[in-house]
PDB file of N, CA and C in Angstrom:
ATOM      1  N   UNK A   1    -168.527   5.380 -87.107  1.00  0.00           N
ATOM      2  CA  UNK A   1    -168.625   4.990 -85.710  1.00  0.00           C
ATOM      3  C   UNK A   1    -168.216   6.143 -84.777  1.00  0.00           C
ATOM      4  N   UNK A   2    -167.198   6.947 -85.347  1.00  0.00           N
ATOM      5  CA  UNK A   2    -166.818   8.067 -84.119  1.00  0.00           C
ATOM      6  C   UNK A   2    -167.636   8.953 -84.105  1.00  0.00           C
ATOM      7  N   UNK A   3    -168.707   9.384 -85.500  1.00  0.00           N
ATOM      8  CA  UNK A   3    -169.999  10.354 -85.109  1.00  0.00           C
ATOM      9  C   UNK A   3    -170.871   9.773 -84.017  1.00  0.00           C
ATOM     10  N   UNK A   4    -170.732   8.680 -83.821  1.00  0.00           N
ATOM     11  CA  UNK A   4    -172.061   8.032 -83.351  1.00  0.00           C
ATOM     12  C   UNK A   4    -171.592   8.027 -81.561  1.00  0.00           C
ATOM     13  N   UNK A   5    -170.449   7.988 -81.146  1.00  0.00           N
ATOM     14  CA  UNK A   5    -170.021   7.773 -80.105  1.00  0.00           C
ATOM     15  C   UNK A   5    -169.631   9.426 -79.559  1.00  0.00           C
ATOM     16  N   UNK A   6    -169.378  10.197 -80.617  1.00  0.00           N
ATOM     17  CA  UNK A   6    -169.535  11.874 -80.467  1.00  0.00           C
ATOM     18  C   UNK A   6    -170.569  12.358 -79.962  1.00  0.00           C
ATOM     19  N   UNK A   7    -171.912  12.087 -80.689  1.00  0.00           N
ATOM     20  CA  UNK A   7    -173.404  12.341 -80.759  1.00  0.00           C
ATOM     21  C   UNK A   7    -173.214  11.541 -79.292  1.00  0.00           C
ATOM     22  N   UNK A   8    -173.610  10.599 -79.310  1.00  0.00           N
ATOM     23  CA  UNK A   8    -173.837  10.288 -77.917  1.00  0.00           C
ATOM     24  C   UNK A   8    -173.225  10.697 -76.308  1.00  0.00           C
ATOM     25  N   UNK A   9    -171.841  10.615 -76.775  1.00  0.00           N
ATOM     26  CA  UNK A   9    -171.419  12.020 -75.833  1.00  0.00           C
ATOM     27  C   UNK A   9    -172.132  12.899 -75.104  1.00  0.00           C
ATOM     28  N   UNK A  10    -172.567  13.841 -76.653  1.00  0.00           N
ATOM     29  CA  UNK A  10    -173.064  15.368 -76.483  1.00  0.00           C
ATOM     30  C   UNK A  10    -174.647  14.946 -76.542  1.00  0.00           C
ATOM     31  N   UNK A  11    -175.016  14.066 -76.187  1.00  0.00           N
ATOM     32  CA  UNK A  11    -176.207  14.120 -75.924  1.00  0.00           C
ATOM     33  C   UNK A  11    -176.360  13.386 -74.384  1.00  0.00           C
ATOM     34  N   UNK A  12    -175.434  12.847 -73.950  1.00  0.00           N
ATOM     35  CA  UNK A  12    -175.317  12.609 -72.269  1.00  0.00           C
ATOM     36  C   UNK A  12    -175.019  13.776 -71.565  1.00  0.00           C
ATOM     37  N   UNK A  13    -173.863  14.847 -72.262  1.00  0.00           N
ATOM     38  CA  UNK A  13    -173.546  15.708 -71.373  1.00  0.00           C
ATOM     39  C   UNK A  13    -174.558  16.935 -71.832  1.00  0.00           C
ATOM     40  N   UNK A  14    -175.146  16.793 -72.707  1.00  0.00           N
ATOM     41  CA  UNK A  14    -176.044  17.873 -72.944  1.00  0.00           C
ATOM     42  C   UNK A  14    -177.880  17.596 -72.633  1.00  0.00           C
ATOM     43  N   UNK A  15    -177.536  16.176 -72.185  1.00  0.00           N
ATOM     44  CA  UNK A  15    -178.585  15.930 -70.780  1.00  0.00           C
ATOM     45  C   UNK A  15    -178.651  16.623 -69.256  1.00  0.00           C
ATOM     46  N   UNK A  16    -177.969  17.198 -69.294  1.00  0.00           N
ATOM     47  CA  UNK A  16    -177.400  17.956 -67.820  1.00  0.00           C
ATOM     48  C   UNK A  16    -178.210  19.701 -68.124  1.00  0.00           C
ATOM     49  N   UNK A  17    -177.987  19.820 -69.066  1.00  0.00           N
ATOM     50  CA  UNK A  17    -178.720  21.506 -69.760  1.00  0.00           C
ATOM     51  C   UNK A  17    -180.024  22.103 -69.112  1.00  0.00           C
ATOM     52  N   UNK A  18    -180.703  21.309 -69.971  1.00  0.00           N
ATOM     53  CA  UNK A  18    -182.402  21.355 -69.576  1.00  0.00           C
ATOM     54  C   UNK A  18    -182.430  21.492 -68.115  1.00  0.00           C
ATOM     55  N   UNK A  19    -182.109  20.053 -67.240  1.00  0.00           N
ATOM     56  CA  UNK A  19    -182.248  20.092 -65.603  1.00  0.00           C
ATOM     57  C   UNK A  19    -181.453  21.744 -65.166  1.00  0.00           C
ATOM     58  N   UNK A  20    -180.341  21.549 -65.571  1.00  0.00           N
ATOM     59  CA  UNK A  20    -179.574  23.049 -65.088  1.00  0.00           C
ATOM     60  C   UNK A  20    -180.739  24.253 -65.275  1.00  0.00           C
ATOM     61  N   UNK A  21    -180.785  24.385 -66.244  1.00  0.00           N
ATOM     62  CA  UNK A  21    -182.210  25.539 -66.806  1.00  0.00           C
ATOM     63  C   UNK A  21    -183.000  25.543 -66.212  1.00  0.00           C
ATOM     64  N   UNK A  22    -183.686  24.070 -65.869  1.00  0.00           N
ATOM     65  CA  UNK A  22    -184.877  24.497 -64.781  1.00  0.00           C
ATOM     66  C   UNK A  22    -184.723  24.833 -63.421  1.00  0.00           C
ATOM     67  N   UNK A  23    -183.994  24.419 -62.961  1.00  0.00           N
ATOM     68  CA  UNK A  23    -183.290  24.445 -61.349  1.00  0.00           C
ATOM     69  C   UNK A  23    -182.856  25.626 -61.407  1.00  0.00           C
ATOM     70  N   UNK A  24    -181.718  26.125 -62.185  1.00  0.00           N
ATOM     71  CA  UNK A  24    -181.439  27.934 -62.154  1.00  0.00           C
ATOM     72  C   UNK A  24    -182.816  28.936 -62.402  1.00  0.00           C
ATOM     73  N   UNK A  25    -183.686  28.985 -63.127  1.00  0.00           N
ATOM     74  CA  UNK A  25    -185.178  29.280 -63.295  1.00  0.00           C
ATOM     75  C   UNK A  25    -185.821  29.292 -62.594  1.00  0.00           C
ATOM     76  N   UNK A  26    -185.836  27.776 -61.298  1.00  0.00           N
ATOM     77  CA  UNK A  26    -186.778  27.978 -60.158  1.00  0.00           C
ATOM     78  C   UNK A  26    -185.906  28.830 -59.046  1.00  0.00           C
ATOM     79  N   UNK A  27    -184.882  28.947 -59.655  1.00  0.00           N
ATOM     80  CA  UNK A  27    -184.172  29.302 -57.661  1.00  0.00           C
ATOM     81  C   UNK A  27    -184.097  31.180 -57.844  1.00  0.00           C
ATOM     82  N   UNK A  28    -184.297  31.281 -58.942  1.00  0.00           N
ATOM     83  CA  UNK A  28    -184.936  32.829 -58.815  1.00  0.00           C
ATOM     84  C   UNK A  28    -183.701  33.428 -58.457  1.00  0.00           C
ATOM     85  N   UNK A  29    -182.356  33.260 -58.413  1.00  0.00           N
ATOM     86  CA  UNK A  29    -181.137  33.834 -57.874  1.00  0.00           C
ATOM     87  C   UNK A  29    -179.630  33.176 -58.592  1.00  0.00           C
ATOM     88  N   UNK A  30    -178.489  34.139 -59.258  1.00  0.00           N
ATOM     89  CA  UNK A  30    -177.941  34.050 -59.903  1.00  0.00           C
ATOM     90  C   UNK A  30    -176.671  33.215 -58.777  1.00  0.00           C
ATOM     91  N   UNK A  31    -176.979  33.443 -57.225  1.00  0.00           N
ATOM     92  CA  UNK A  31    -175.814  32.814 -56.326  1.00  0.00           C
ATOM     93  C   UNK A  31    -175.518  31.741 -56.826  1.00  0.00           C
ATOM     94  N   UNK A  32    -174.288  31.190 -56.828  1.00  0.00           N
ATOM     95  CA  UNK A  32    -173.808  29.987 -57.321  1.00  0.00           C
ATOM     96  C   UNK A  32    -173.857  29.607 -59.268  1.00  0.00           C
ATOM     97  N   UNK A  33    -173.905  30.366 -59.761  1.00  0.00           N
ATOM     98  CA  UNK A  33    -173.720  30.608 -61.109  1.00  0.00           C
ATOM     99  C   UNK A  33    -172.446  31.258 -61.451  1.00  0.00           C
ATOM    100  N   UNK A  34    -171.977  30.799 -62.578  1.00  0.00           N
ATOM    101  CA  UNK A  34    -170.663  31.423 -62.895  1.00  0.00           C
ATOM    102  C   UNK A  34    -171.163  31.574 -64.480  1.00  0.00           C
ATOM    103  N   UNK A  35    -170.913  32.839 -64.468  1.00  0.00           N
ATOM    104  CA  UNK A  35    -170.988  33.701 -65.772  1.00  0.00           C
ATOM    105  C   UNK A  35    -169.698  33.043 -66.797  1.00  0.00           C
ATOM    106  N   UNK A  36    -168.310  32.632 -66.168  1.00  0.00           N
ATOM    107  CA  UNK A  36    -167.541  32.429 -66.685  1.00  0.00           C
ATOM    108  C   UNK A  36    -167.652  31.381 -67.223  1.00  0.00           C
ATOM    109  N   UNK A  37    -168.023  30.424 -66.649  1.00  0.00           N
ATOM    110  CA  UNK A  37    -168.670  29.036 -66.577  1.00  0.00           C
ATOM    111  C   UNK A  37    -169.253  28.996 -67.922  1.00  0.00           C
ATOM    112  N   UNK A  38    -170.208  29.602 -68.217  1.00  0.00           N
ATOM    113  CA  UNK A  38    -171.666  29.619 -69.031  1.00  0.00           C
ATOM    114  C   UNK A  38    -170.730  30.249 -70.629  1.00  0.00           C
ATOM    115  N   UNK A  39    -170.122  31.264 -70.425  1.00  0.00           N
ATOM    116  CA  UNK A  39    -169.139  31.902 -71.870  1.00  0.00           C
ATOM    117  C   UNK A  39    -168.307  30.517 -72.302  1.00  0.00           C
ATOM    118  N   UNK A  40    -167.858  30.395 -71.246  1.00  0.00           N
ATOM    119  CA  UNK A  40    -166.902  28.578 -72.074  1.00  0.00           C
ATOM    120  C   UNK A  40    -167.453  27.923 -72.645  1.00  0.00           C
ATOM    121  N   UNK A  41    -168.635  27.645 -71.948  1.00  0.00           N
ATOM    122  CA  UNK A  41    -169.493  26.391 -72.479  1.00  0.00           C
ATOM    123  C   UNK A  41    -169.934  26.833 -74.393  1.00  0.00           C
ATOM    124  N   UNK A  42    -170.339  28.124 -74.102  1.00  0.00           N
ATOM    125  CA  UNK A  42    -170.889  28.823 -75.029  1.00  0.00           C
ATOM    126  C   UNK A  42    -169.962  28.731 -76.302  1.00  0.00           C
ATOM    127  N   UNK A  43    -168.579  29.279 -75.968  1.00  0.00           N
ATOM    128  CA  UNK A  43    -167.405  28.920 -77.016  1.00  0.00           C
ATOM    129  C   UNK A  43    -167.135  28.088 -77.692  1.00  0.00           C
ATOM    130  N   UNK A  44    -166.642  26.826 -76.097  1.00  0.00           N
ATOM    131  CA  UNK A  44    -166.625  25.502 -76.699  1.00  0.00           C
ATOM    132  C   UNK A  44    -167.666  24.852 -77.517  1.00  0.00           C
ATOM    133  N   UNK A  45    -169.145  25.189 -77.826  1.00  0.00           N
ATOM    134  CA  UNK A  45    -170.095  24.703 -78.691  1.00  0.00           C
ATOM    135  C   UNK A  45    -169.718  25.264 -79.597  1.00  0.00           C
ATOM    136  N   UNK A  46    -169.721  26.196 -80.153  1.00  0.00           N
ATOM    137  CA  UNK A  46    -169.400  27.448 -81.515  1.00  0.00           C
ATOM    138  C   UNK A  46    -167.869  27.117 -81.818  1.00  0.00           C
ATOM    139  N   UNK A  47    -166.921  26.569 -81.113  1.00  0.00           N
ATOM    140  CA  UNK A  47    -166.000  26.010 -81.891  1.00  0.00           C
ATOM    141  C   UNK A  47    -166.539  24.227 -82.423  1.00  0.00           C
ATOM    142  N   UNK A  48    -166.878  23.969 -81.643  1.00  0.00           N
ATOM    143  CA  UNK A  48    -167.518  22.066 -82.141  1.00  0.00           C
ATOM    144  C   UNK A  48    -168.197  22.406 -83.641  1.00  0.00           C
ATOM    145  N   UNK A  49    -169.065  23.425 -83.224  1.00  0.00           N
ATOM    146  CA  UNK A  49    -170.115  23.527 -84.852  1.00  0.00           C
ATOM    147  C   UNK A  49    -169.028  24.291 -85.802  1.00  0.00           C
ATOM    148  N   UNK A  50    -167.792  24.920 -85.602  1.00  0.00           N
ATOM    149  CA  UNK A  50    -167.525  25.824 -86.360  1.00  0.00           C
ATOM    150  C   UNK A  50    -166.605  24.609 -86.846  1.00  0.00           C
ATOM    151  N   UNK A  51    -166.018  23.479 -86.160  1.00  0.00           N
ATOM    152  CA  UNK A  51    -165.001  22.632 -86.574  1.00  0.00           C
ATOM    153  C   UNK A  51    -165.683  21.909 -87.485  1.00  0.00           C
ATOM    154  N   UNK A  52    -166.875  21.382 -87.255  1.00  0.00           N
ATOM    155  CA  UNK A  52    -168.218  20.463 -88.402  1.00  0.00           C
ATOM    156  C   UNK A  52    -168.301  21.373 -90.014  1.00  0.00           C
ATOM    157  N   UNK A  53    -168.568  22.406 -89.461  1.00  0.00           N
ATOM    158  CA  UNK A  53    -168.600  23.449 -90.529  1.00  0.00           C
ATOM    159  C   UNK A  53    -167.093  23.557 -91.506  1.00  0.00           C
ATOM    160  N   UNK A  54    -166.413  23.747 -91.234  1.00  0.00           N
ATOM    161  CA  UNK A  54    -164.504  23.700 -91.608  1.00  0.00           C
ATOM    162  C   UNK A  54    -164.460  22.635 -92.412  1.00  0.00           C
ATOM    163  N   UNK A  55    -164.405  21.267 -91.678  1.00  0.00           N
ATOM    164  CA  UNK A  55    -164.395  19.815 -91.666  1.00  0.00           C
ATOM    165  C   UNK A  55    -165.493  19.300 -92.903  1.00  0.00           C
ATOM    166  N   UNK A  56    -166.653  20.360 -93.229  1.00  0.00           N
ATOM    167  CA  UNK A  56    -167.700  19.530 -93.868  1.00  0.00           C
ATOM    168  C   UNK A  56    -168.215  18.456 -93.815  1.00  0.00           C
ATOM    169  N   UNK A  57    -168.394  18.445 -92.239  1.00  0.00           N
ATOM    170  CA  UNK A  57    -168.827  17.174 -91.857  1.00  0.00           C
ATOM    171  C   UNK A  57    -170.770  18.020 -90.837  1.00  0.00           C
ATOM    172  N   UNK A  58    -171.483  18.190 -92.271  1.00  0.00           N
ATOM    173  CA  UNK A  58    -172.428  19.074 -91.817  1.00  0.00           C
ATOM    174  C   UNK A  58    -173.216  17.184 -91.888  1.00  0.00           C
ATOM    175  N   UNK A  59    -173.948  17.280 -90.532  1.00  0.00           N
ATOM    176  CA  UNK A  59    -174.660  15.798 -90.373  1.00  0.00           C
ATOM    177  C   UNK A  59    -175.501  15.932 -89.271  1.00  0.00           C
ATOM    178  N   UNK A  60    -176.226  14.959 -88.597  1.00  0.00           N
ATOM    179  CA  UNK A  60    -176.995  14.979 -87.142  1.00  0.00           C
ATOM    180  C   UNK A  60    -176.292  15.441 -86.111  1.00  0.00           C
ATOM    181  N   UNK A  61    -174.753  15.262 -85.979  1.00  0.00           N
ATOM    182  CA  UNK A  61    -173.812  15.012 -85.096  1.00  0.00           C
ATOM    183  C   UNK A  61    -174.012  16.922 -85.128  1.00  0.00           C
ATOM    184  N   UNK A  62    -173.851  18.022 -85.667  1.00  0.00           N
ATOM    185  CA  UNK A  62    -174.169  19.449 -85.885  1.00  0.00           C
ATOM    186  C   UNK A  62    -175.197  20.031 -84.991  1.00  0.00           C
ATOM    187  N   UNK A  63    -176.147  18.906 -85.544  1.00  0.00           N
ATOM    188  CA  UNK A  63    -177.942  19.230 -84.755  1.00  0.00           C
ATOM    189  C   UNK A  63    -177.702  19.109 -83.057  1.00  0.00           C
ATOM    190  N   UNK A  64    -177.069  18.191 -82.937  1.00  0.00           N
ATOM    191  CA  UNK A  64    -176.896  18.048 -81.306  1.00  0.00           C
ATOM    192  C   UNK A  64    -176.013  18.823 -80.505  1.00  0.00           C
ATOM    193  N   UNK A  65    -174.913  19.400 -81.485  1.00  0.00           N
ATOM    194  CA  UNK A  65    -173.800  20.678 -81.192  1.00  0.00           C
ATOM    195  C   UNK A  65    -175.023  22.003 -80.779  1.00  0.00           C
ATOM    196  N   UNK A  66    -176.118  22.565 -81.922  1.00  0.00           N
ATOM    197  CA  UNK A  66    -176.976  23.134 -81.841  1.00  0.00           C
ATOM    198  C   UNK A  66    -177.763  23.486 -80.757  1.00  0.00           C
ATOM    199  N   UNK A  67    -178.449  22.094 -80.437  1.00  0.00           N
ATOM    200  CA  UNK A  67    -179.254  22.076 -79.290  1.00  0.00           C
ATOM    201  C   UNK A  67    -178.547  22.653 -78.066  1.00  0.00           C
ATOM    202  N   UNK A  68    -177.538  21.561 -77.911  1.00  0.00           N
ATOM    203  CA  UNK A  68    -176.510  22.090 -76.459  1.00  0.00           C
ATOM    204  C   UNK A  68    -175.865  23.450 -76.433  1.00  0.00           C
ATOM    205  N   UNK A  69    -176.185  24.047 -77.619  1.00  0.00           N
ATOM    206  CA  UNK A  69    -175.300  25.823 -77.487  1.00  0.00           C
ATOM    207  C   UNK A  69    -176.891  26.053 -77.151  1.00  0.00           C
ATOM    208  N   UNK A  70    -178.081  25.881 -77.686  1.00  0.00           N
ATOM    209  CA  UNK A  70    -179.243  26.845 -77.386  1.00  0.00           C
ATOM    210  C   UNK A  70    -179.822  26.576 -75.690  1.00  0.00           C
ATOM    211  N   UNK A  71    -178.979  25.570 -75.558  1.00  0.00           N
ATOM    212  CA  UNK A  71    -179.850  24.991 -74.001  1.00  0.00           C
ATOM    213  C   UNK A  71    -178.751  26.278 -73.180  1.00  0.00           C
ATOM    214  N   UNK A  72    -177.495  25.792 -73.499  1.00  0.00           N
ATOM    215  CA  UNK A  72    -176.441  26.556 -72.826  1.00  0.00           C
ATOM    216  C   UNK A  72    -176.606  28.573 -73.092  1.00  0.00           C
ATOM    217  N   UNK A  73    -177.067  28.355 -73.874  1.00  0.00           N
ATOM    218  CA  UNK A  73    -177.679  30.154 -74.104  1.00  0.00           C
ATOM    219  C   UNK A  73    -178.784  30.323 -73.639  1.00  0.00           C
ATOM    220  N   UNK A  74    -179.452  29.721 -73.317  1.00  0.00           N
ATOM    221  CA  UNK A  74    -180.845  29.876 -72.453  1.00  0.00           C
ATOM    222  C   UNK A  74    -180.411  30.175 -70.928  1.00  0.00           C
ATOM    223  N   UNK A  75    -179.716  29.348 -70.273  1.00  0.00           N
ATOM    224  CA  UNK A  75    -178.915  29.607 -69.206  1.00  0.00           C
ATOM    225  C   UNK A  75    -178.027  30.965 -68.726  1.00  0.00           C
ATOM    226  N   UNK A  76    -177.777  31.570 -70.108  1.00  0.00           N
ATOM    227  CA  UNK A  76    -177.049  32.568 -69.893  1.00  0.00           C
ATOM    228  C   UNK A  76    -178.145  33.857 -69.615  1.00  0.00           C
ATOM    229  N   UNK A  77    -179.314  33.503 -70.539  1.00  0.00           N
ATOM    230  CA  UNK A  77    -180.781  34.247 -70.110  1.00  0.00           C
ATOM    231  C   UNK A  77    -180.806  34.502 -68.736  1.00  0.00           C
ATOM    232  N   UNK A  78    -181.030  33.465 -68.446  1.00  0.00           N
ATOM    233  CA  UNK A  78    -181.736  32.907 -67.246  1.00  0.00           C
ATOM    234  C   UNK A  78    -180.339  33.560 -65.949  1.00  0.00           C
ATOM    235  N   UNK A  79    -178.980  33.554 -66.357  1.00  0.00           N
ATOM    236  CA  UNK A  79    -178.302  33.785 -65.377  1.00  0.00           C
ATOM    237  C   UNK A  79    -178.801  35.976 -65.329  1.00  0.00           C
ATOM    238  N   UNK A  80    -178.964  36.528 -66.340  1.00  0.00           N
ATOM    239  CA  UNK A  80    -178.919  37.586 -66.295  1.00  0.00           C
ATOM    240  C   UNK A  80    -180.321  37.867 -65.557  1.00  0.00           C
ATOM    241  N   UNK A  81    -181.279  37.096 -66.024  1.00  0.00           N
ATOM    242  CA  UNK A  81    -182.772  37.149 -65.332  1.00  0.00           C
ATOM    243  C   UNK A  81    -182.404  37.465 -63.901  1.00  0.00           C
ATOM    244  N   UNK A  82    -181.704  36.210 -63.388  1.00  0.00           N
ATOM    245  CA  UNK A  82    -181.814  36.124 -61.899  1.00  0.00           C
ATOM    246  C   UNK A  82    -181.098  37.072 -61.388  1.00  0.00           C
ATOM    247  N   UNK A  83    -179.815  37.468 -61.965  1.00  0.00           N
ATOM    248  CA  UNK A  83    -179.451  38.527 -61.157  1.00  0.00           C
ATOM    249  C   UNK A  83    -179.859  40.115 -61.343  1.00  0.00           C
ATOM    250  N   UNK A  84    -181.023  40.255 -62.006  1.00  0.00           N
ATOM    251  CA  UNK A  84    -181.546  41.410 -61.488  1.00  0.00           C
ATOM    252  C   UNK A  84    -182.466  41.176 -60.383  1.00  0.00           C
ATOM    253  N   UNK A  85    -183.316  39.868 -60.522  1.00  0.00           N
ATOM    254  CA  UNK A  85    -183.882  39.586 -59.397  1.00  0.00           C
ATOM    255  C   UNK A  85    -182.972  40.103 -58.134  1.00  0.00           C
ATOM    256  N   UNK A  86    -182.105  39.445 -58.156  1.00  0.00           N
ATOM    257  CA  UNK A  86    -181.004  39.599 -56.951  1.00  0.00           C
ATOM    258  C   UNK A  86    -181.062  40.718 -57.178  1.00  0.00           C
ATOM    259  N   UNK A  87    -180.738  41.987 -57.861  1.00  0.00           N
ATOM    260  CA  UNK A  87    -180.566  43.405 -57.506  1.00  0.00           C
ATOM    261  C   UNK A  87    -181.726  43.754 -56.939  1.00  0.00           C
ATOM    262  N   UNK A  88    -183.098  43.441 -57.281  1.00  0.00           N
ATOM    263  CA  UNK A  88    -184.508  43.739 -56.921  1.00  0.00           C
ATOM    264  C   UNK A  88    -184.521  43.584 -55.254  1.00  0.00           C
ATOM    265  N   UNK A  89    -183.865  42.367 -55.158  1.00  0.00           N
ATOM    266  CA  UNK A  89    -183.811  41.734 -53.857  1.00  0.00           C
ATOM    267  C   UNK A  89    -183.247  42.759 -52.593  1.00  0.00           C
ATOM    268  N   UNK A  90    -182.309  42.981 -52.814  1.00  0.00           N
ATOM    269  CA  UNK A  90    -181.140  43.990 -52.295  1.00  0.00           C
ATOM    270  C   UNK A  90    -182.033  45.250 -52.049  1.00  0.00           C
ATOM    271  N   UNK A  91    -182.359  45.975 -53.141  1.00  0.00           N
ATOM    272  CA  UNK A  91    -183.467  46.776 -52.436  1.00  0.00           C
ATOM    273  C   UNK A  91    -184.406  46.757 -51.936  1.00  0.00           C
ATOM    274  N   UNK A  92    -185.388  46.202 -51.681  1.00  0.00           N
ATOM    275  CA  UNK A  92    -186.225  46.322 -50.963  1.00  0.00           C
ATOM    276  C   UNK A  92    -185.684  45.696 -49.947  1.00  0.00           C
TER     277      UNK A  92
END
């Protein structure tokens, strides 16, 4: 029961990812992004999977740790994307 209420968790708060990704993607600009922000997130997933991994508790509940580090690393793309935009910006 506590995988199942885990998983669901990280699949409510890792409902928030995707929208973030696209909205940072369309706005073409890194303003209001925190780099610091995005490394935590990044950690805190890679410790969740590294604790599953330890724990041997390798299951679905892993797969959804997965997803939410690759959504959350896409973001970190996307934050470096935009702020060269923003440097592009600045010059001209």
């Amino acid at each position: 029961m506590s995988e199942i209420l885990e998983t669901i968790m990280l699949i409510f708060f890792g409902c928030s990812w995707p929208i973030n990704l696209i909205k940072n993607y369309k706005c073409r600009s890194a303003e209001g992004m925190s780099i610091a922000f995005i490394l935590l997130l990044i950690l805190g997933y890679i410790a969740g999977i590294g604790a599953k991994i330890i724990a041997r508790h390798i299951n679905y509940v892993l797969l959804v740790y997965i997803l939410n580090l690759i959504m959350v690393s896409a973001n970190l793309i996307v934050y470096f994307r935009n702020r060269a935009l923003d440097r592009k910006k600045k010059v001209v």
